[in-house]
N, C-alpha and C. Protein backbone atom coordinates (compact mmCIF):
# COMPACT_ATOMS: atom_id res chain seq x y z
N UNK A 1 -229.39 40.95 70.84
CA UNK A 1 -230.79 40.63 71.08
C UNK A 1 -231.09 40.56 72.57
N UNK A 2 -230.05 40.91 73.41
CA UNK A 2 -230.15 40.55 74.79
C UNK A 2 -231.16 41.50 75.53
N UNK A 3 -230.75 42.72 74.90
CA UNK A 3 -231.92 43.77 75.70
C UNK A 3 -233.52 43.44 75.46
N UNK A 4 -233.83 43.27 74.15
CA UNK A 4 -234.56 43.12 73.27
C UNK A 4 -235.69 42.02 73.62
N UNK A 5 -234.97 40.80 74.12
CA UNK A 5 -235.40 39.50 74.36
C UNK A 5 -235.97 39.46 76.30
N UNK A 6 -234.74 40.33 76.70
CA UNK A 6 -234.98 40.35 78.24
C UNK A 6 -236.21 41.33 78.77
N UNK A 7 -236.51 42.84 77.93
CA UNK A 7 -237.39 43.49 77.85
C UNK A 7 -238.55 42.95 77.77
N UNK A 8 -238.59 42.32 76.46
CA UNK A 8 -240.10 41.74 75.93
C UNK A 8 -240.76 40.81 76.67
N UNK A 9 -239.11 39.64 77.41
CA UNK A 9 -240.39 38.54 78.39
C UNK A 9 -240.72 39.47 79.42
N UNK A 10 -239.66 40.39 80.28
CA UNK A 10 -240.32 40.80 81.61
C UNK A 10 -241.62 41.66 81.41
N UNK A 11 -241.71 42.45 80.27
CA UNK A 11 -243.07 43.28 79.76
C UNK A 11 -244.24 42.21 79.82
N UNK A 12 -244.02 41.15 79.33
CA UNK A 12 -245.40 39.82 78.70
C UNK A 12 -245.55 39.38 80.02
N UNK A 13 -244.69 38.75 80.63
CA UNK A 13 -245.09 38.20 82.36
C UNK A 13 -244.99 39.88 82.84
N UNK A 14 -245.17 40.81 82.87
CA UNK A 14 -245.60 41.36 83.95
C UNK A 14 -246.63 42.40 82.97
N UNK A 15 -246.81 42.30 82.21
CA UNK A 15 -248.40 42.31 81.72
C UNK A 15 -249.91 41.46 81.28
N UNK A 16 -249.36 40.23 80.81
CA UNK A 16 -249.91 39.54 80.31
C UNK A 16 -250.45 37.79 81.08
N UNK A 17 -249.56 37.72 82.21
CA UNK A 17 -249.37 36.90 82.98
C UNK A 17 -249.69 37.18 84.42
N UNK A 18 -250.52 36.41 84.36
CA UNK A 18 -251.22 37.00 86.30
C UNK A 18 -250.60 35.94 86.89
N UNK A 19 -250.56 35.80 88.57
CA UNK A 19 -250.04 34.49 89.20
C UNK A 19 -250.94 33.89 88.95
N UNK A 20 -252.46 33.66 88.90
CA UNK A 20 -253.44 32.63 88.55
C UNK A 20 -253.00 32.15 87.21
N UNK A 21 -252.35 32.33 86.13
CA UNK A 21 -252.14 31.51 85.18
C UNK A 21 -251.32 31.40 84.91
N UNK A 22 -249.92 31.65 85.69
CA UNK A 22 -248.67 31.17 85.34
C UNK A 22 -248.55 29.76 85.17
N UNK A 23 -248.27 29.23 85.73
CA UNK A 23 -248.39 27.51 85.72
C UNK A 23 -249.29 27.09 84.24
N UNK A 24 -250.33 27.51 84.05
CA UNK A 24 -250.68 27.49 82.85
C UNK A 24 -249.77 28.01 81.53
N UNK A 25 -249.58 29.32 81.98
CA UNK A 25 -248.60 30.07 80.84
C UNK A 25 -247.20 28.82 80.52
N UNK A 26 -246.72 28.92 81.41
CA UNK A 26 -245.42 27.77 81.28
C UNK A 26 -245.70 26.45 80.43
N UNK A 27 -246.63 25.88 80.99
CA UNK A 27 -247.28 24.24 80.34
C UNK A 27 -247.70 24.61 79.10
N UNK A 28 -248.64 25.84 78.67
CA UNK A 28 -248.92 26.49 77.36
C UNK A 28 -247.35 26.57 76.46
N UNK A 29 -246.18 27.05 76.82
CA UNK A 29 -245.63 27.51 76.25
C UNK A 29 -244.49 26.41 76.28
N UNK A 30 -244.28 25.61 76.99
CA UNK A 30 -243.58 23.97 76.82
C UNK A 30 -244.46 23.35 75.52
N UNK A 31 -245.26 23.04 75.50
CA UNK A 31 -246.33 22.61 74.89
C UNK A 31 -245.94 23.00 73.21
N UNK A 32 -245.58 24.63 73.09
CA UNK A 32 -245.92 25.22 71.80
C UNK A 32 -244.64 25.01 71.51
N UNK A 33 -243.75 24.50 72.09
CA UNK A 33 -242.31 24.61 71.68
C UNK A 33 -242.21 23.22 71.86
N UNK A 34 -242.86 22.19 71.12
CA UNK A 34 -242.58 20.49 70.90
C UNK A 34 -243.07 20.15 69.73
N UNK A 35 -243.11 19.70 68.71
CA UNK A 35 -242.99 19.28 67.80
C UNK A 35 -244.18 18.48 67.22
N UNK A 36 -245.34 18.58 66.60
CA UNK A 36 -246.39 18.15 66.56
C UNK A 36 -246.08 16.54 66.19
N UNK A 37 -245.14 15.56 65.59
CA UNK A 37 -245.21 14.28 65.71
C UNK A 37 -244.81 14.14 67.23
N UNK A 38 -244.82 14.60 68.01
CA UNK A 38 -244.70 14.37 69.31
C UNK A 38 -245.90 13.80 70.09
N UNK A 39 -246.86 14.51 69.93
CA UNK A 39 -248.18 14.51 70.03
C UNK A 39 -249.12 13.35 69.38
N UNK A 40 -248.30 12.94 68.42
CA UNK A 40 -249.04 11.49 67.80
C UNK A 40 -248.61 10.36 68.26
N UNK A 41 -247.39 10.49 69.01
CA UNK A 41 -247.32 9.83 70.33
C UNK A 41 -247.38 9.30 71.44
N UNK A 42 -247.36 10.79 71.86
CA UNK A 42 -247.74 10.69 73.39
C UNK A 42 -248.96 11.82 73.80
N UNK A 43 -249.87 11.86 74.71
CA UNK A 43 -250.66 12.41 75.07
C UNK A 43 -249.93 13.69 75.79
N UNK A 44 -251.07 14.80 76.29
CA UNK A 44 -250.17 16.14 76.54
C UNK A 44 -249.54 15.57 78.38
N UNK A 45 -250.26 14.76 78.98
CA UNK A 45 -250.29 14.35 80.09
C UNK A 45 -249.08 13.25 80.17
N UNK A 46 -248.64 12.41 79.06
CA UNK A 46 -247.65 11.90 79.16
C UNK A 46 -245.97 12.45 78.87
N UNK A 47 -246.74 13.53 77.92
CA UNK A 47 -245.29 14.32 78.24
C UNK A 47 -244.89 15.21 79.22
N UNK A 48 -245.97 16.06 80.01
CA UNK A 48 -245.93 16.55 81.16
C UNK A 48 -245.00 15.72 82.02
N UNK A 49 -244.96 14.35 81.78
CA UNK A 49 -245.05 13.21 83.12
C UNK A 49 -243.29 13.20 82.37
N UNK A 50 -243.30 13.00 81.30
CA UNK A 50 -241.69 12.75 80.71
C UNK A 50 -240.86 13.77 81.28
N UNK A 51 -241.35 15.54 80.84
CA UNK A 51 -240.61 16.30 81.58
C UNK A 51 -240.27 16.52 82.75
N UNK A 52 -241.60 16.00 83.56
CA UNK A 52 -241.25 16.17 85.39
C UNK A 52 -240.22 14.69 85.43
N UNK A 53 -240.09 14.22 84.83
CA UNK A 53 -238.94 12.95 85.72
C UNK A 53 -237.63 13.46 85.56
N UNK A 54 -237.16 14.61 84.74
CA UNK A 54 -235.79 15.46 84.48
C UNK A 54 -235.11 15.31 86.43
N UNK A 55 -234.22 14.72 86.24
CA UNK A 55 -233.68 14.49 87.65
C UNK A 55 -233.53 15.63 88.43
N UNK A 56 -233.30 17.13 87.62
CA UNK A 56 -232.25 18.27 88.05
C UNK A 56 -233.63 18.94 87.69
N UNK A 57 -233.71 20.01 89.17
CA UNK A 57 -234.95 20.81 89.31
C UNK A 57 -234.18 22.30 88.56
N UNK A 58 -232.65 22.44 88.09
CA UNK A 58 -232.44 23.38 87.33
C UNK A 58 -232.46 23.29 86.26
N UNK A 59 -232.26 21.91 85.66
CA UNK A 59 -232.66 21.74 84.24
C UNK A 59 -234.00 21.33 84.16
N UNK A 60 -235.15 21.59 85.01
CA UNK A 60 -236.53 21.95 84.86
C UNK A 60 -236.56 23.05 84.58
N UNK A 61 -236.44 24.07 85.48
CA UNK A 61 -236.25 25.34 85.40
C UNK A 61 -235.84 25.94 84.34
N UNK A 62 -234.43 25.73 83.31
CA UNK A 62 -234.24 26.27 82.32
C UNK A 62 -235.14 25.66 80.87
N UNK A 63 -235.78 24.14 81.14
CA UNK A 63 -236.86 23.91 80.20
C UNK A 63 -238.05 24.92 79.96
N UNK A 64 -238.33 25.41 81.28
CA UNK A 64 -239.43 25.89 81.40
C UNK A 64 -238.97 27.31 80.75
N UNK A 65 -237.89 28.28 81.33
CA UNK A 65 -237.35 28.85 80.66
C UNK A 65 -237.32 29.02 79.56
N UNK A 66 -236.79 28.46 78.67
CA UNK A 66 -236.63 28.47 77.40
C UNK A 66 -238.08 28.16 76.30
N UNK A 67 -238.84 27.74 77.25
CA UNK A 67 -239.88 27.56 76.17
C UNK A 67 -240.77 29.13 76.45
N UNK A 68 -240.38 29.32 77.58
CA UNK A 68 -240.72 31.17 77.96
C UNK A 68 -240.84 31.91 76.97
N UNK A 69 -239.01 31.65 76.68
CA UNK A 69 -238.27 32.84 75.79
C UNK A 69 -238.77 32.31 74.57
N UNK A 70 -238.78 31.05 74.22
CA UNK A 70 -239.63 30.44 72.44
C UNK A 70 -240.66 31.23 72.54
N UNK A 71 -241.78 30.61 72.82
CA UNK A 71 -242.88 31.47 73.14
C UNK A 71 -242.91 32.79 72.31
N UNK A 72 -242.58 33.72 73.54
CA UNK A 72 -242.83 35.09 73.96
C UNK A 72 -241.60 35.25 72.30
N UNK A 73 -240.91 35.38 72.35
CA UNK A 73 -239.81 35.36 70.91
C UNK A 73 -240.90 35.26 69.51
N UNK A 74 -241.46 34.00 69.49
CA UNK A 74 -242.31 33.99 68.18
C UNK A 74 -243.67 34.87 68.06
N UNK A 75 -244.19 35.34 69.79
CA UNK A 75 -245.16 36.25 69.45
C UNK A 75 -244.63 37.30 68.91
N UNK A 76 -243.71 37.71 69.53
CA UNK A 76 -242.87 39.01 69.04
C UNK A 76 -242.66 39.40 67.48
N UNK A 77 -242.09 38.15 67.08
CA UNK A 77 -241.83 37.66 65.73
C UNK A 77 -243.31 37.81 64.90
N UNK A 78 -244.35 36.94 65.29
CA UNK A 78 -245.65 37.49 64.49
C UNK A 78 -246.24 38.55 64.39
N UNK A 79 -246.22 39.70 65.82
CA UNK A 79 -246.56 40.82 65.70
C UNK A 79 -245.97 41.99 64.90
N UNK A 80 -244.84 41.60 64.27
CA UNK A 80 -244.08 42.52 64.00
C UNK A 80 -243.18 43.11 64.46
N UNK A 81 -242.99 42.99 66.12
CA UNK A 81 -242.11 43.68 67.14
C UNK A 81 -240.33 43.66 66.61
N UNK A 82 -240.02 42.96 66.11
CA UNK A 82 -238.48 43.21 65.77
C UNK A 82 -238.12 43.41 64.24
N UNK A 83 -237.01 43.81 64.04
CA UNK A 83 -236.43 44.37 62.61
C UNK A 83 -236.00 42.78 61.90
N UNK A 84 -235.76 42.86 60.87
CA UNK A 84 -235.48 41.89 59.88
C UNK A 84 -234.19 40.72 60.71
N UNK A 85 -233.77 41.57 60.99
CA UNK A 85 -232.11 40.73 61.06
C UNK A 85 -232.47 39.82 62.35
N UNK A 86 -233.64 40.69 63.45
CA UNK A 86 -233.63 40.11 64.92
C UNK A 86 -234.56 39.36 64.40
N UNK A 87 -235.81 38.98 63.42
CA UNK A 87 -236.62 37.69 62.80
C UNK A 87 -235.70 36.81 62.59
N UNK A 88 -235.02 37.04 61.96
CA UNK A 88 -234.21 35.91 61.40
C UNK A 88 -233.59 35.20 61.99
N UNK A 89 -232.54 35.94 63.35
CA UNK A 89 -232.21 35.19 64.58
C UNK A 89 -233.06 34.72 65.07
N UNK A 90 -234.22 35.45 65.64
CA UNK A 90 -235.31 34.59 66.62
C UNK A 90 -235.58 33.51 65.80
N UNK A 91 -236.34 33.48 64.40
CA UNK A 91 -236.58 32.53 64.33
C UNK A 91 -235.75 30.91 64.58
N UNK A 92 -234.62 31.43 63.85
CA UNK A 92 -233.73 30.05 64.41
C UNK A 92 -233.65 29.72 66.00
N UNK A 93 -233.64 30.45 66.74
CA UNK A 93 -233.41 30.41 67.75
C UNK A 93 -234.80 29.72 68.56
N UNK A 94 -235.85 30.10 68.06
CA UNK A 94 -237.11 29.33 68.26
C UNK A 94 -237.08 28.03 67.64
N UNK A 95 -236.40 27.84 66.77
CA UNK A 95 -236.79 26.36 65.82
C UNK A 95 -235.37 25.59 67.16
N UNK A 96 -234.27 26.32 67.67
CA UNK A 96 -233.31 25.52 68.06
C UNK A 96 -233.66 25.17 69.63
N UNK A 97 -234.04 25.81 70.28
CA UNK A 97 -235.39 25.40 71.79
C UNK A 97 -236.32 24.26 71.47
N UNK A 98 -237.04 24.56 70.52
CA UNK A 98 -238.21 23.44 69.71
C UNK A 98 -237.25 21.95 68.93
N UNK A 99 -236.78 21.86 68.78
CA UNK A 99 -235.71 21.11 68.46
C UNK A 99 -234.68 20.37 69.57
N UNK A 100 -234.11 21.33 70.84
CA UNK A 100 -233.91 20.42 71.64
C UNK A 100 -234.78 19.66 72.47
N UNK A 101 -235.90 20.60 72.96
CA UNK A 101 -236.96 19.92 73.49
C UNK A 101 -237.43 18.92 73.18
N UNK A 102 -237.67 18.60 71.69
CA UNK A 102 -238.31 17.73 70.76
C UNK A 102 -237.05 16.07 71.08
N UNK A 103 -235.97 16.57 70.80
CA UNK A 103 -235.12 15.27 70.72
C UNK A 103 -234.58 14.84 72.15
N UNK A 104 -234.79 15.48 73.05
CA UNK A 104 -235.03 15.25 74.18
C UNK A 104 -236.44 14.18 74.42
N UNK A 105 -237.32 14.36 74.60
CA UNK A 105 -238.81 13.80 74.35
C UNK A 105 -238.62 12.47 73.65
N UNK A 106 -237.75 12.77 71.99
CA UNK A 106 -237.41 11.49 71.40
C UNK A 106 -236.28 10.56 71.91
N UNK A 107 -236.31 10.89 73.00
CA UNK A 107 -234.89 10.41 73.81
C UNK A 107 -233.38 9.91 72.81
N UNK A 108 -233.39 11.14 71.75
CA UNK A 108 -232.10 11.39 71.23
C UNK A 108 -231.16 11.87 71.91
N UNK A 109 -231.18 12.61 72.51
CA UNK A 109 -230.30 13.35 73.71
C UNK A 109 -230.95 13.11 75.21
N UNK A 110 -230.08 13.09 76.11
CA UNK A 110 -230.13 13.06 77.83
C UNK A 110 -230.48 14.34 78.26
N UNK A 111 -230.61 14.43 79.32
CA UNK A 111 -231.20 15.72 80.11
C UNK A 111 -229.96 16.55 80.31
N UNK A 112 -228.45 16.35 80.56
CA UNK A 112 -227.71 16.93 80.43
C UNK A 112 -227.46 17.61 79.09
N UNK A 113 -227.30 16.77 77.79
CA UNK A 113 -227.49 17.42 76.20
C UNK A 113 -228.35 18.44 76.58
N UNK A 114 -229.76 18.61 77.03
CA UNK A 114 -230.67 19.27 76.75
C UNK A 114 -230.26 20.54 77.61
N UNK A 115 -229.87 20.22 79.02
CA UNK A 115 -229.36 21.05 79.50
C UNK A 115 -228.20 22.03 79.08
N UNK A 116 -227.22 21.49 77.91
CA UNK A 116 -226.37 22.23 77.30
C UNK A 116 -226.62 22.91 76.50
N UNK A 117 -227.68 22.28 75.56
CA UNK A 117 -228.27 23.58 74.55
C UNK A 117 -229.26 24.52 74.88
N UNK A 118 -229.91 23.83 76.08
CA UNK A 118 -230.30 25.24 76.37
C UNK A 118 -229.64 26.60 76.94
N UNK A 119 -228.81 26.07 77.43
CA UNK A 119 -227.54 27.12 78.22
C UNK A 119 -227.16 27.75 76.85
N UNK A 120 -226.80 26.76 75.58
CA UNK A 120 -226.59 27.51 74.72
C UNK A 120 -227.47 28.52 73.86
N UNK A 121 -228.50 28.04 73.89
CA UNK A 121 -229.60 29.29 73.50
C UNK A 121 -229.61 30.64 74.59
N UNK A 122 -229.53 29.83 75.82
CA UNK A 122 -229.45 31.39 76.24
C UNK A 122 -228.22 32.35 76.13
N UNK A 123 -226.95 31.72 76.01
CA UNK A 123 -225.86 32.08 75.42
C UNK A 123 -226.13 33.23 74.34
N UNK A 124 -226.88 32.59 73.34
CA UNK A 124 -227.15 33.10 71.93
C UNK A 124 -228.21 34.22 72.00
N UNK A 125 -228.67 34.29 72.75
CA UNK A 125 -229.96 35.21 73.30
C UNK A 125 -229.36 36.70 74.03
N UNK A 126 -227.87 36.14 74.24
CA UNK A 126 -226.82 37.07 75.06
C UNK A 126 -227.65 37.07 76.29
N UNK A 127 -228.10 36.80 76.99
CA UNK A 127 -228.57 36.60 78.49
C UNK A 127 -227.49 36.42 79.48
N UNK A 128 -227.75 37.26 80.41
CA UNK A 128 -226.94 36.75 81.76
C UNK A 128 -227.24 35.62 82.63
N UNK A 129 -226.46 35.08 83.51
CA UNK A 129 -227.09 33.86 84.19
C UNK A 129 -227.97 35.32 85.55
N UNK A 130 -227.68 36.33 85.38
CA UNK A 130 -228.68 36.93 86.67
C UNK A 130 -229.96 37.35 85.84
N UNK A 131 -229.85 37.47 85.00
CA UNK A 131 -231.33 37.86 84.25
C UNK A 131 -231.93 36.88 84.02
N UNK A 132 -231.55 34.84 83.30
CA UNK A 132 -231.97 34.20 83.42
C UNK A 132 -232.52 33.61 84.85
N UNK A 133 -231.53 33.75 86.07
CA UNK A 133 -232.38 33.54 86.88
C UNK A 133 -233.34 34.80 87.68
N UNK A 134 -233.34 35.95 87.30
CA UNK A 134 -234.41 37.28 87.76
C UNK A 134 -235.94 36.06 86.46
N UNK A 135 -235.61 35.82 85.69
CA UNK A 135 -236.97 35.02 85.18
C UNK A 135 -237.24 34.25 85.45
N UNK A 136 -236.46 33.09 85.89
CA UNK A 136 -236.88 31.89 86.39
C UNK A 136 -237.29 31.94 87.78
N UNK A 137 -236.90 32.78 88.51
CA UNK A 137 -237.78 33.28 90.01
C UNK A 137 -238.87 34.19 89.97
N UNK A 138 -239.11 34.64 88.61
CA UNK A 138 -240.70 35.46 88.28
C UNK A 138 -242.02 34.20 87.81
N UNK A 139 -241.23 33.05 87.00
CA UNK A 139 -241.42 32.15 86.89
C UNK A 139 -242.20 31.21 87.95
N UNK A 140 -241.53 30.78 89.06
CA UNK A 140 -241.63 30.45 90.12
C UNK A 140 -242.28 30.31 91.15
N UNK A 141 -242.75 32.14 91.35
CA UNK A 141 -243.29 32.63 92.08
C UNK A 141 -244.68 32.25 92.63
């Protein structure tokens, strides 16, 4: 899924994503990858505030990341863009981003946990650490 996954975000941010709404795109797509009892919680502004206190500006970075690849993964997934077998991965792979994020938030896991599964999603995504960071500096920008 590595080609597949790495293609589709750099196509969406470099079609669909202007620098005027990146920062938006990111907070949009953190947002879609948390767990709606989350939200009966806390306001969108208090979890904003939960995620920025993450001590490690690289395990910001791969949050933001990964809710990228959720994201952009489940549009893919609704449009039709992948074959049966790559739905079936993405989808788990979207529910397992949405899931750490989520128990993170529920302060089930530490920012390091969170930091491990996300490394492990991108693992599972077959990503390189140079392609994850060629996104997280498009990201950035």
């Amino acid at each position: 899924m590595n080609v597949i996954i790495y293609r589709l975000v750099l196509n969406y941010l470099n079609t669909k994503v202007t620098n005027n709404l990146k920062d938006e795109f990111i907070n949009a797509s953190l947002h879609f990858n948390i767990n709606n009892d989350i939200y009966k919680k806390y306001s969108p502004v208090q979890i904003e505030y939960m995620i920025s206190k993450i001590s490690s500006d690289e395990i910001i970075d791969y949050v933001e990341l990964c809710s990228v690849y959720g994201y952009i993964l489940y549009r893919a997934i609704e449009q039709n863009e992948l074959n049966d077998e790559e739905r079936i991965e993405g989808l788990q792979i979207v529910l397992e981003i949405s899931n750490s994020i989520t128990s993170y938030l529920r302060n089930l896991i530490g920012e390091n946990e969170l930091f491990d599964k996300l490394l492990n999603v991108t693992e599972k995504l077959n990503l390189t650490k140079d392609q994850n960071e060629k996104i997280i500096k498009m990201l950035n920008q």
